[in-house]
Protein backbone atom coordinates (compact mmCIF):
# COMPACT_ATOMS: atom_id res chain seq x y z
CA UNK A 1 197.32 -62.85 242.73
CA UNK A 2 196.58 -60.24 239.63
CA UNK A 3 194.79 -61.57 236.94
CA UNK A 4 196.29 -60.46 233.63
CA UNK A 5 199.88 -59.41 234.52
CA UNK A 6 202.86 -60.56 233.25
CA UNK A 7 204.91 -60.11 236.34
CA UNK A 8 206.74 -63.00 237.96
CA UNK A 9 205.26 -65.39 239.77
CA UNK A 10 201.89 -63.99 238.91
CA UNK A 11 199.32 -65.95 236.59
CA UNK A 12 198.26 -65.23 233.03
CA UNK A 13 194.83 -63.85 231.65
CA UNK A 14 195.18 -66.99 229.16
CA UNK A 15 195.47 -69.34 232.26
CA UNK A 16 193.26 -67.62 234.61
CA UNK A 17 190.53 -67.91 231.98
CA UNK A 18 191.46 -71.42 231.35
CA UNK A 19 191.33 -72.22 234.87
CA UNK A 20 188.18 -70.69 235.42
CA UNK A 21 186.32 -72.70 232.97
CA UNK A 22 187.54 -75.58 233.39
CA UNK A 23 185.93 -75.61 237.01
CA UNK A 24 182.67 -74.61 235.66
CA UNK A 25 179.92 -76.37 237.37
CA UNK A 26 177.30 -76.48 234.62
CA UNK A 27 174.71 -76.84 237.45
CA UNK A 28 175.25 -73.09 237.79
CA UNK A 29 172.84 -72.31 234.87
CA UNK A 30 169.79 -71.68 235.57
CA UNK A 31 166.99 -72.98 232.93
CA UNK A 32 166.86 -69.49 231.92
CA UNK A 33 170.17 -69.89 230.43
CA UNK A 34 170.33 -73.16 229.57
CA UNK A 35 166.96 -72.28 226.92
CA UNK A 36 168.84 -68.89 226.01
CA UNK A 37 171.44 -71.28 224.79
CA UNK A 38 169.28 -73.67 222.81
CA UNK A 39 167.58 -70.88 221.02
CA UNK A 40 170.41 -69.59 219.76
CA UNK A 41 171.40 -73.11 218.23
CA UNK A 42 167.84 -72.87 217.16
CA UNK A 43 168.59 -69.66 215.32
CA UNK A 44 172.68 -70.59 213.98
CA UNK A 45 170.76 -73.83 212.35
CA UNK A 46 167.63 -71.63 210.82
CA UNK A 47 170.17 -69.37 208.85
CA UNK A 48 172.57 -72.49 208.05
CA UNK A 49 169.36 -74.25 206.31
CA UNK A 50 168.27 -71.04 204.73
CA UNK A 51 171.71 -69.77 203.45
CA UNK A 52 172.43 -73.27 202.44
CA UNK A 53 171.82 -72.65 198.50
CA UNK A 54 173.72 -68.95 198.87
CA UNK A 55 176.69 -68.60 195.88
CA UNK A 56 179.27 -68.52 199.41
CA UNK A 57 177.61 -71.41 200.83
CA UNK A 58 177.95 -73.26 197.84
CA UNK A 59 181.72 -72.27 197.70
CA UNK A 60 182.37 -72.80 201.08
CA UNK A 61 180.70 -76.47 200.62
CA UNK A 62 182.71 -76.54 197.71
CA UNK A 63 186.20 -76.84 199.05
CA UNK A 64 184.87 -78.92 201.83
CA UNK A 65 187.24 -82.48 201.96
CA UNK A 66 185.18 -85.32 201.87
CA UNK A 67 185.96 -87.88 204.14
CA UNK A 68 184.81 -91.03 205.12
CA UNK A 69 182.90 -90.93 208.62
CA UNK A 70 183.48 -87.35 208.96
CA UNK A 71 181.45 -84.41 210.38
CA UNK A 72 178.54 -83.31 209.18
CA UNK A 73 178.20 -80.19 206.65
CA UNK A 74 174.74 -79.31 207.60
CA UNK A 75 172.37 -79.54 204.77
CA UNK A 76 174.42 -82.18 202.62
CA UNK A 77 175.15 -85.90 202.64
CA UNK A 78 179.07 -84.72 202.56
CA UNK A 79 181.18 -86.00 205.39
CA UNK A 80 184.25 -83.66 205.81
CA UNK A 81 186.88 -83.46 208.18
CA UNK A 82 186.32 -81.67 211.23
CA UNK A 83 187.70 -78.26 210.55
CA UNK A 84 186.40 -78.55 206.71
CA UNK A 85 182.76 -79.16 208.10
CA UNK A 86 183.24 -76.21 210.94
CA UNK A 87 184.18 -73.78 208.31
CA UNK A 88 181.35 -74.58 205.88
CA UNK A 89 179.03 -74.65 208.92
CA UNK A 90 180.09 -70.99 210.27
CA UNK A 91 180.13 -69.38 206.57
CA UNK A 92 176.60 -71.19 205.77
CA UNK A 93 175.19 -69.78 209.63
CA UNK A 94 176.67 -66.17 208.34
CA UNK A 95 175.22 -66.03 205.11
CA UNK A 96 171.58 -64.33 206.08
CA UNK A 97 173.73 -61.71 207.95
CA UNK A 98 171.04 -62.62 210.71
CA UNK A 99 173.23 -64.39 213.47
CA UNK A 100 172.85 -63.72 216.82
CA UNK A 101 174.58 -60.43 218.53
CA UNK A 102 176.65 -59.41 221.24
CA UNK A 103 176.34 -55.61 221.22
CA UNK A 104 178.84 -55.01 223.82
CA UNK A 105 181.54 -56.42 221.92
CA UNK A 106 180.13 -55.91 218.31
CA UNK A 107 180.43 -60.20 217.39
CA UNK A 108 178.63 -62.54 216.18
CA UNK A 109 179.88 -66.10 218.62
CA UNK A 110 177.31 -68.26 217.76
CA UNK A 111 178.25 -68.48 214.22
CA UNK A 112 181.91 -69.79 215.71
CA UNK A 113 181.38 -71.42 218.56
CA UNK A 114 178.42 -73.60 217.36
CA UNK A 115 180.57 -74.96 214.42
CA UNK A 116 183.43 -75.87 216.59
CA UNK A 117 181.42 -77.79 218.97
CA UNK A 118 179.35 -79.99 216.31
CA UNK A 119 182.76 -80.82 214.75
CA UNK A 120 184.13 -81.57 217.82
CA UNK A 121 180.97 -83.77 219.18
CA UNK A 122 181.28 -86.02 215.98
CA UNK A 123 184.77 -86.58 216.60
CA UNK A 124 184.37 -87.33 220.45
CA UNK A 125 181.47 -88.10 222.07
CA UNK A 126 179.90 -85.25 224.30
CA UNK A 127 176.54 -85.44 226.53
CA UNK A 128 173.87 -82.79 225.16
CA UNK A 129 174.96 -81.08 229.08
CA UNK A 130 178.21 -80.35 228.02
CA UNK A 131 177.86 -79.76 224.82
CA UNK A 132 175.39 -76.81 225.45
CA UNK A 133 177.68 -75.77 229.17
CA UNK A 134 180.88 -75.60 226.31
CA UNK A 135 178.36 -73.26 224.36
CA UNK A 136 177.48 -70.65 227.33
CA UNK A 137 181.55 -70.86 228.46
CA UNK A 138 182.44 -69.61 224.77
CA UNK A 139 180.20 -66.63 224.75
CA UNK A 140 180.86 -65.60 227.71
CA UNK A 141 184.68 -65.53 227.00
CA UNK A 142 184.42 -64.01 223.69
CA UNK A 143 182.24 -61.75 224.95
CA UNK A 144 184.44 -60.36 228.11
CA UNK A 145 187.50 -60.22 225.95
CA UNK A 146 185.78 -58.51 223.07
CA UNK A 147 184.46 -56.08 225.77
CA UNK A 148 187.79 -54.97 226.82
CA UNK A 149 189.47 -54.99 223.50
CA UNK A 150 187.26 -53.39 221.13
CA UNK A 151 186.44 -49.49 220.45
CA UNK A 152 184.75 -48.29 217.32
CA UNK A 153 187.78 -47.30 216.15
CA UNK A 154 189.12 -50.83 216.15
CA UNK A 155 186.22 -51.85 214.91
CA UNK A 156 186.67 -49.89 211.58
CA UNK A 157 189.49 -51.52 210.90
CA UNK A 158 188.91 -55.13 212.37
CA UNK A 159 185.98 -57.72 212.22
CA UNK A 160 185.07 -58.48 216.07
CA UNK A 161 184.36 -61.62 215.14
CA UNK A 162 187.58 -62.39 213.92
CA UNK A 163 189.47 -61.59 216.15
CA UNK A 164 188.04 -62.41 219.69
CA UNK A 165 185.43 -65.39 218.66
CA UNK A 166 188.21 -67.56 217.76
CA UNK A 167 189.32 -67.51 221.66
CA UNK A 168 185.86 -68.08 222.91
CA UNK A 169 185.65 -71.05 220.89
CA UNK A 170 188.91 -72.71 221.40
CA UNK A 171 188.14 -72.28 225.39
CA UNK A 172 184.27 -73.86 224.45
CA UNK A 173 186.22 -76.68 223.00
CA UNK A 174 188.33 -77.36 225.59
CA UNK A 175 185.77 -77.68 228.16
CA UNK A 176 184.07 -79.99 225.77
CA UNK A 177 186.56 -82.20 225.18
CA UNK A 178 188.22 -81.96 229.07
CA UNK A 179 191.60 -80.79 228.40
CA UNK A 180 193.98 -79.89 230.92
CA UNK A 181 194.81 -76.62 231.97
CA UNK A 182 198.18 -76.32 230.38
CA UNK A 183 196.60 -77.61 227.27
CA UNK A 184 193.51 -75.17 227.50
CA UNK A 185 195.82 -72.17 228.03
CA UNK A 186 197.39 -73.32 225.07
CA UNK A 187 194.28 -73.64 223.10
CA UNK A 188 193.56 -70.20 223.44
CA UNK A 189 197.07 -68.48 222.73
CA UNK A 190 197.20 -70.52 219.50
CA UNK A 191 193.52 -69.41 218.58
CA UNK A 192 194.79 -65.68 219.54
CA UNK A 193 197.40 -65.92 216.74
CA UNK A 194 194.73 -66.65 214.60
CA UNK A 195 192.77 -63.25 215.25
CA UNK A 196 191.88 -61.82 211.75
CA UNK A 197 189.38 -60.10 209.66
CA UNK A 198 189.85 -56.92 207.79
CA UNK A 199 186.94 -54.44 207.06
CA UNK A 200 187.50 -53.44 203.74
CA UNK A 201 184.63 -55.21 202.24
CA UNK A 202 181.61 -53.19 202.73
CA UNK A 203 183.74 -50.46 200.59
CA UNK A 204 184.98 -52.61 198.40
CA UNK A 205 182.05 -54.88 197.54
CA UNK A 206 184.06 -57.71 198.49
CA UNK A 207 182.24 -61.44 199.83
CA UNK A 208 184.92 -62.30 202.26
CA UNK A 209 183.07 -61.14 205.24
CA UNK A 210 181.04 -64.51 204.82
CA UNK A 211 184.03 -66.37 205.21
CA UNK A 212 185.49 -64.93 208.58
CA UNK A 213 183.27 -66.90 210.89
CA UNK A 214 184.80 -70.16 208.90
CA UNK A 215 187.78 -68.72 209.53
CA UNK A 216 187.42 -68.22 213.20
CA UNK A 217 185.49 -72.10 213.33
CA UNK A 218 188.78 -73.59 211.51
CA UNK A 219 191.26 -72.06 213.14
CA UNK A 220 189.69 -72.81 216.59
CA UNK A 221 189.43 -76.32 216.42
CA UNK A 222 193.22 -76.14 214.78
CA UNK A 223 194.05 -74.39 217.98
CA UNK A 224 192.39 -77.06 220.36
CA UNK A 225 193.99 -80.20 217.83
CA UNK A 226 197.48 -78.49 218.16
CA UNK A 227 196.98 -78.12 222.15
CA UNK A 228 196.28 -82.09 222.46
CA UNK A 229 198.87 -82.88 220.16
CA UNK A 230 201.33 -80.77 222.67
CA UNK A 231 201.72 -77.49 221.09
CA UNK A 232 202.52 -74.98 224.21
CA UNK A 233 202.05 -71.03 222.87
CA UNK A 234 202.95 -68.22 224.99
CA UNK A 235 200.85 -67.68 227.80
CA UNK A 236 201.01 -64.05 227.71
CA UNK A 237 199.45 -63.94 224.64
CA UNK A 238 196.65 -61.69 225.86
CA UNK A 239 198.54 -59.45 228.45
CA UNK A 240 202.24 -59.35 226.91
CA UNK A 241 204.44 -56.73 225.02
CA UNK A 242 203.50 -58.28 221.77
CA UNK A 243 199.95 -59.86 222.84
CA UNK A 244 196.00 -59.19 221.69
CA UNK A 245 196.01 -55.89 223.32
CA UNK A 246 198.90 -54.37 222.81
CA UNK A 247 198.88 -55.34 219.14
CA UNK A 248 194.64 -54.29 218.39
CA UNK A 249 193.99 -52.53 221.10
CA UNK A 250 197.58 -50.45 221.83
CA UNK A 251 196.90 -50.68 225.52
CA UNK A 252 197.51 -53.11 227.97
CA UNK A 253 195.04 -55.79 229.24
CA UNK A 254 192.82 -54.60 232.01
CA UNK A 255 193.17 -56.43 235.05
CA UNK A 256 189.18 -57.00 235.12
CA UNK A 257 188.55 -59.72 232.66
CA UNK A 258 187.05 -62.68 234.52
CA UNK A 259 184.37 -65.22 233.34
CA UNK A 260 181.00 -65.12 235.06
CA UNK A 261 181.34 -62.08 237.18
CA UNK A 262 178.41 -60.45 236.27
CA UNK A 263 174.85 -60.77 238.01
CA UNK A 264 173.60 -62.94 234.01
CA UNK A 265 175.98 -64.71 232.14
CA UNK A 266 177.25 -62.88 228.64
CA UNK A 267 174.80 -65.00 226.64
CA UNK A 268 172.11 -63.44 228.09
CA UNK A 269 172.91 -60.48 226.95
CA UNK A 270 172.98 -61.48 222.92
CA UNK A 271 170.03 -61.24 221.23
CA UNK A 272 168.52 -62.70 218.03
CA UNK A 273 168.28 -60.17 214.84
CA UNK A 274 164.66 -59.69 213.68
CA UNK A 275 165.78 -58.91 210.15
CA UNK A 276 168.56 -59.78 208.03
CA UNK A 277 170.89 -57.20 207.61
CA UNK A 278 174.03 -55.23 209.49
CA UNK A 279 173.07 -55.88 213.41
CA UNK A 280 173.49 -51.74 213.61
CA UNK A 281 170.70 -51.10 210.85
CA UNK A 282 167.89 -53.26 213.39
CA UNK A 283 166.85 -50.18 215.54
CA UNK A 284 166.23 -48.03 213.11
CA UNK A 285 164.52 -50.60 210.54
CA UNK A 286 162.51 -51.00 213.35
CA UNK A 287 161.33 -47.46 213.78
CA UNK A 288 161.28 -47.28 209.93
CA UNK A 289 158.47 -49.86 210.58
CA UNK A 290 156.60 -48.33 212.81
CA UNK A 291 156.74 -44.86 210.42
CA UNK A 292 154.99 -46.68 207.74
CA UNK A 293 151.55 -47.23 209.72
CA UNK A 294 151.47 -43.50 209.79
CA UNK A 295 152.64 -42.62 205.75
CA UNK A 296 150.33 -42.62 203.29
CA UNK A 297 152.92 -43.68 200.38
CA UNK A 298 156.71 -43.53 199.98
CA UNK A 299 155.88 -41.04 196.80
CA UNK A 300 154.98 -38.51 199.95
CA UNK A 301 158.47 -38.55 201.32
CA UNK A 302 160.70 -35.51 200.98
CA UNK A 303 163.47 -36.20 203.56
CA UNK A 304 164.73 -38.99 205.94
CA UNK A 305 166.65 -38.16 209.19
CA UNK A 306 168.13 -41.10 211.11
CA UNK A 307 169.83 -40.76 214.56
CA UNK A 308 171.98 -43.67 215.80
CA UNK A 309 174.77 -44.33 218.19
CA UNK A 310 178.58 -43.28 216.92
CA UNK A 311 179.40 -46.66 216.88
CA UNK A 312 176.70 -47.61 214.43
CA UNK A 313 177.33 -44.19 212.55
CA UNK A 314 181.11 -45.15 212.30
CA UNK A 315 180.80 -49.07 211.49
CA UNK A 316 182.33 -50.04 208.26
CA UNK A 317 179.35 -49.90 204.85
CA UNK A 318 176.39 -48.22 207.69
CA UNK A 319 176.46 -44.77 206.28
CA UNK A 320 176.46 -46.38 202.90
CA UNK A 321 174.04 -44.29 200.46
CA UNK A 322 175.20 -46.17 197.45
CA UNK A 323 176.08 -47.16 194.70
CA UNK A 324 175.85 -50.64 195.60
CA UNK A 325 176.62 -53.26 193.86
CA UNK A 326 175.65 -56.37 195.89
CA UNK A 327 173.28 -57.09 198.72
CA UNK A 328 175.57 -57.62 201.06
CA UNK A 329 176.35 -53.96 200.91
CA UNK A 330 173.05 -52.83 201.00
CA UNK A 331 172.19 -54.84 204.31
CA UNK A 332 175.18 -53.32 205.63
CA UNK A 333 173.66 -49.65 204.92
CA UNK A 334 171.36 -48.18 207.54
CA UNK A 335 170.13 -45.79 205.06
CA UNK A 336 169.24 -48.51 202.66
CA UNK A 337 167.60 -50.57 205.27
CA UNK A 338 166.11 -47.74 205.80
CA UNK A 339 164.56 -46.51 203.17
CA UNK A 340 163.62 -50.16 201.94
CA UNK A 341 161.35 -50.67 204.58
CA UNK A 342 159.85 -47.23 203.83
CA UNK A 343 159.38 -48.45 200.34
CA UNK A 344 157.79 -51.67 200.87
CA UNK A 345 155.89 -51.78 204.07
CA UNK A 346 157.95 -54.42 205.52
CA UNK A 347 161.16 -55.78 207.45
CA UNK A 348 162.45 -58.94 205.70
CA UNK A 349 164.90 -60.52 202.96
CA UNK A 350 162.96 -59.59 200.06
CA UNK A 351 164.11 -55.79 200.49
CA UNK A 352 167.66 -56.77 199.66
CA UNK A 353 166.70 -58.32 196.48
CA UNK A 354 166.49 -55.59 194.27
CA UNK A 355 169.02 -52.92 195.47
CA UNK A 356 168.24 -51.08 192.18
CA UNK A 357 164.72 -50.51 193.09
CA UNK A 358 164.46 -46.67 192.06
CA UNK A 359 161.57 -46.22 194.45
CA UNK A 360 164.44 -47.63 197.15
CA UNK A 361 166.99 -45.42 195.59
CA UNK A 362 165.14 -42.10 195.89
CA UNK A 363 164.60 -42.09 199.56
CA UNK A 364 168.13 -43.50 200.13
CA UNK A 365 169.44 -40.47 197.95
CA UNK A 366 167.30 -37.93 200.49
CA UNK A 367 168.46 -39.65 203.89
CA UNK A 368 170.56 -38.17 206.22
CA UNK A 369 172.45 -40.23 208.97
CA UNK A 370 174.32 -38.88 211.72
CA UNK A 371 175.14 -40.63 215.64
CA UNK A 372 173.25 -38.45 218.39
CA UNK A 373 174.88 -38.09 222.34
CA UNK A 374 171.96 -39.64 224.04
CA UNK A 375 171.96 -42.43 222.02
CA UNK A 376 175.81 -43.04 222.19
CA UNK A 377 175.79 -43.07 225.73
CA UNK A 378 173.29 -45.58 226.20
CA UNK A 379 175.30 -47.73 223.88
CA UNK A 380 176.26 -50.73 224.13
CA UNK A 381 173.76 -51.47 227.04
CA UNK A 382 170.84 -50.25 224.62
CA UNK A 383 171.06 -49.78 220.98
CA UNK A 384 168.40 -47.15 220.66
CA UNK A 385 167.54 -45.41 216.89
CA UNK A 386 165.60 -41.93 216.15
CA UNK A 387 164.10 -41.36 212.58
CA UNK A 388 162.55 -38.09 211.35
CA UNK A 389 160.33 -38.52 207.94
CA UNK A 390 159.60 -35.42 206.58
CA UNK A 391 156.56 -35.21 204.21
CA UNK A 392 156.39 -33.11 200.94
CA UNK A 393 152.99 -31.54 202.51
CA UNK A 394 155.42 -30.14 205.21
CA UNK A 395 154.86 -32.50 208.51
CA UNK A 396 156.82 -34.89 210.13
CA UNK A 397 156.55 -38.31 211.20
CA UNK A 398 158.67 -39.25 213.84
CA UNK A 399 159.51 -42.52 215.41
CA UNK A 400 162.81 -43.70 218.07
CA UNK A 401 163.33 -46.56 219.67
CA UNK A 402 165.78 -46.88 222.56
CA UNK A 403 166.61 -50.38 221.70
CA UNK A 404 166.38 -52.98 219.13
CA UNK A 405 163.64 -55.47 219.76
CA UNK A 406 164.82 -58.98 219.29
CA UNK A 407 163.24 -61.58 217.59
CA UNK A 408 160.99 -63.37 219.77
CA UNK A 409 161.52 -67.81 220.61
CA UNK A 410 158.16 -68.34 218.72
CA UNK A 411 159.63 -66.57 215.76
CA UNK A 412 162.83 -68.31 216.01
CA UNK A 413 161.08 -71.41 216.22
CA UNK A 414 158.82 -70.61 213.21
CA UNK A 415 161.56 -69.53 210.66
CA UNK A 416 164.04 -72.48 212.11
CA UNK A 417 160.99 -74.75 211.33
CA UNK A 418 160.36 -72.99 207.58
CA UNK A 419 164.62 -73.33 206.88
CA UNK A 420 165.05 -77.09 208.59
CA UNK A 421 162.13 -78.31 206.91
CA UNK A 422 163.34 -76.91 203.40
CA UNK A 423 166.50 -78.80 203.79
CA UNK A 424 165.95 -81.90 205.60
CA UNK A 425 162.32 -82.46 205.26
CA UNK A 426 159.34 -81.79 207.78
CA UNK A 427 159.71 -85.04 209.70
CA UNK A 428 163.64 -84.67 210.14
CA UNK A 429 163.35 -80.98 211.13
CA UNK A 430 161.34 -81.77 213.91
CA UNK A 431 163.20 -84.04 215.30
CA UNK A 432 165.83 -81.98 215.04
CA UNK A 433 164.07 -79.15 217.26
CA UNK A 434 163.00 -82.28 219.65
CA UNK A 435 166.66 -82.91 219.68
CA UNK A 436 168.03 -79.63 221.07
CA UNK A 437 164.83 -78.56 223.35
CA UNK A 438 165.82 -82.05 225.14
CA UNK A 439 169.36 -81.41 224.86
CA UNK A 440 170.52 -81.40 228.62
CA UNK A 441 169.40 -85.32 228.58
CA UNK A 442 171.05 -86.30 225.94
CA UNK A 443 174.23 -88.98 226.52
CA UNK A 444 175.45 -87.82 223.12
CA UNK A 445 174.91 -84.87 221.52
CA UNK A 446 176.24 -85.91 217.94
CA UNK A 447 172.91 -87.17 217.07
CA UNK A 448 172.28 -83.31 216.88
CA UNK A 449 174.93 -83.34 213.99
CA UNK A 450 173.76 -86.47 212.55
CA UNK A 451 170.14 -85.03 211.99
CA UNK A 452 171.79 -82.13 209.89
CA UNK A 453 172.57 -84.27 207.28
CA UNK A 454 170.15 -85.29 204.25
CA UNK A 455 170.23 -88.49 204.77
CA UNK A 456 168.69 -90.38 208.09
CA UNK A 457 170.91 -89.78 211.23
CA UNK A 458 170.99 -93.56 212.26
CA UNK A 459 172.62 -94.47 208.86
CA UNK A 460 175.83 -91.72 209.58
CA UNK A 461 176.68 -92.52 213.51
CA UNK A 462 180.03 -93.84 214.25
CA UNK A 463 180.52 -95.87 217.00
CA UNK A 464 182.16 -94.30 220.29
CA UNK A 465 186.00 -94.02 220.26
């Protein structure tokens, strides 16, 4: 049988995947990435606590539908309904710009899939085992989708996460809740139809980027609600004359798209960003860093070569130099990252806060970013960066990295800790970390919801249905 074609008698990508998962064993995963996942639910609820107070978190909130024994909008008393609650969750777990990455297919899953399963664990009750075995399904088939579909072309044009995350989490949701296969195959053709994002924003200036992960959340949990209801989409959606690929991508599916193939499952492959800006500007922060033990001062800086991948070079807002008129922009820019970390002797959110620091400014103004071969080719599987800093006395300083160094569990820990505790109070936070590092043992994972909320978690559980 061929995966992926549309020829009689012969079974669909959408169904093949569907199949697939819903055999899962979730004794397959090793501990290894069983903790992968729980750090990265770690890391989706750090930037949901700290982006909680964030002008598009506050909108996002904003619109959210109150309703009575709904699911939990993470950082407020607010009950909402399901797919209200997902998309405030994904846009408030976006708003850092410090989700975790899948460099290979240039998305951000966590900030979907996470949403979409807390939702759906408040509406149906899930053990803490399946809730986190839902979790490593939807990454991995985001990920091997967005592998096959995206190019940096398409990626100038279209937000990754957009348009494959959706899928992922519509599959992670229909292992959750047991669906059939019919209905799971479903699931993800509806999701498919969904795909959206456009990149105009870093040009523009635009906020909307915060708002396709809620998007993506929303629509997913629409396309799993639809698929229990009944709803049956086209099965070809993926492979057919008017499917994913042929639409995005202008070629046809490859035959090669199969979850769990590889030696590690996707997840293992995403790492946690260090910093807080465009996952393409992390490498060369990073050197940036490791310039400033040898500078004297920033005032002794005459030029500032950077050397990245073409993908990074050619990404939507990362050869930014300016003018920008909003953060969001500026964390996009590898030059401004860049040169901010040059400027102040550190790698954090305070360099976005004043993007009209002239001291910033200048050495963005005298930087000079271009993609280099060696470091293209390496990409995705490394995501290396090269900077030059030329002095005014003449010498050089010069730093590369040949990949991004991720941030470490302890550090996750440690800023999940500083963000939960801000929200929900010291005593609630850790419980809350007690609550996923025990996960696999839980008989119902909505308590992990529940704790979200600022008021206590016994007071807001509904009784099994």
């Amino acid at each position: 049988m061929t995966i992926g074609s549309t020829g009689s008698g012969e079974m669909s990508l959408a169904r093949a995947l569907a199949r697939a998962a819903l055999s899962i064993d979730l004794g397959r995963f090793d501990a290894n990435v069983v903790g992968k996942a729980k750090i990265c639910l770690l890391d989706f609820l750090s930037c949901a606590f700290e982006a909680r107070n964030h002008p598009w978190s506050r909108q996002a909130i904003g619109i959210a539908r109150e309703v009575g024994n709904g699911a939990t909008v993470i950082g407020t008393s607010t009950p909402a309904s399901p797919g209200d609650a997902a998309f405030a969750n994904a846009t408030m777990s976006h708003g850092l710009v410090r989700e975790d990455m899948h460099a290979a297919s240039i998305c951000h899953h966590g900030v979907v899939i996470w949403p979409t399963l807390l939702a759906l664990s408040e509406r149906t009750p899930l053990s803490g085992a399946t809730f986190l075995g839902a979790a490593i399904i939807g990454y991995e088939t985001g990920a091997q989708i967005g592998r096959a579909l995206f190019s940096s072309d398409l990626a100038r044009l279209y937000r990754p996460t957009g348009l494959v995350a959706p899928l992922g989490a519509a599959l992670a949701g229909s292992y959750a809740l047991g669906l059939t296969e019919d209905a799971a195959t479903s699931a993800i053709a509806i999701a498919a139809n969904t795909s959206s994002g456009l990149n105009e924003w870093p040009r523009a200036g635009g906020s909307e980027m915060y708002f396709h992960p809620g998007f993506a959340a929303r629509n997913a949990i629409a396309a799993i609600e639809l698929a229990e209801a009944g709803a049956r989409a086209s099965e070809t959606i993926l492979e057919g004359e008017a499917g994913l690929f042929a639409a995005f991508r202008r070629q046809p599916a490859p035959a090669g798209i199969q979850l769990f193939s590889s030696a590690e499952p996707e997840i293992m492959a995403v790492y946690n960003k260090p910093a807080p800006a465009c996952n393409f500007a992390q490498t060369a922060a990073q050197a940036a860093l490791r310039v400033v033990r040898e500078l004297g001062s920033s005032e002794d800086i005459a030029t500032v070569s950077i050397r990245v991948p073409e993908a990074a070079a050619r990404y939507p807002g990362c050869d930014s130099k300016g003018p920008f008129h909003n953060a969001l922009q500026a964390k996009m820019s590898i030059p401004f990252s860049v040169a901010a970390v040059l400027a102040r002797s550190a790698l954090e959110e305070d360099n976005y806060r004043h993007i009209d620091d002239p001291k910033i400014l200048r050495l963005v103004e005298r930087t000079d970013l271009q993609s280099e071969l060696g470091l293209t080719n390496a990409f995705p599987a490394a995501q290396g960066a090269e900077i030059f800093v030329g002095l005014r006395n003449g010498n050089t300083i010069h730093q590369r990295l040949d990949n991004v160094i991720a941030a470490t569990p302890a550090e996750i820990r440690a800023r999940f800790r500083h963000a939960a505790t801000g929200a929900i109070g010291e005593k609630n936070a850790l419980h809350l970390e007690e609550l996923v590092d025990t996960c696999t043992s839980l008989s119902d994972s909505r308590v992990i919801a529940a704790r979200c909320r600022l008021e206590p978690a016994e007071q807001r559980l509904r009784p099994a249905s």
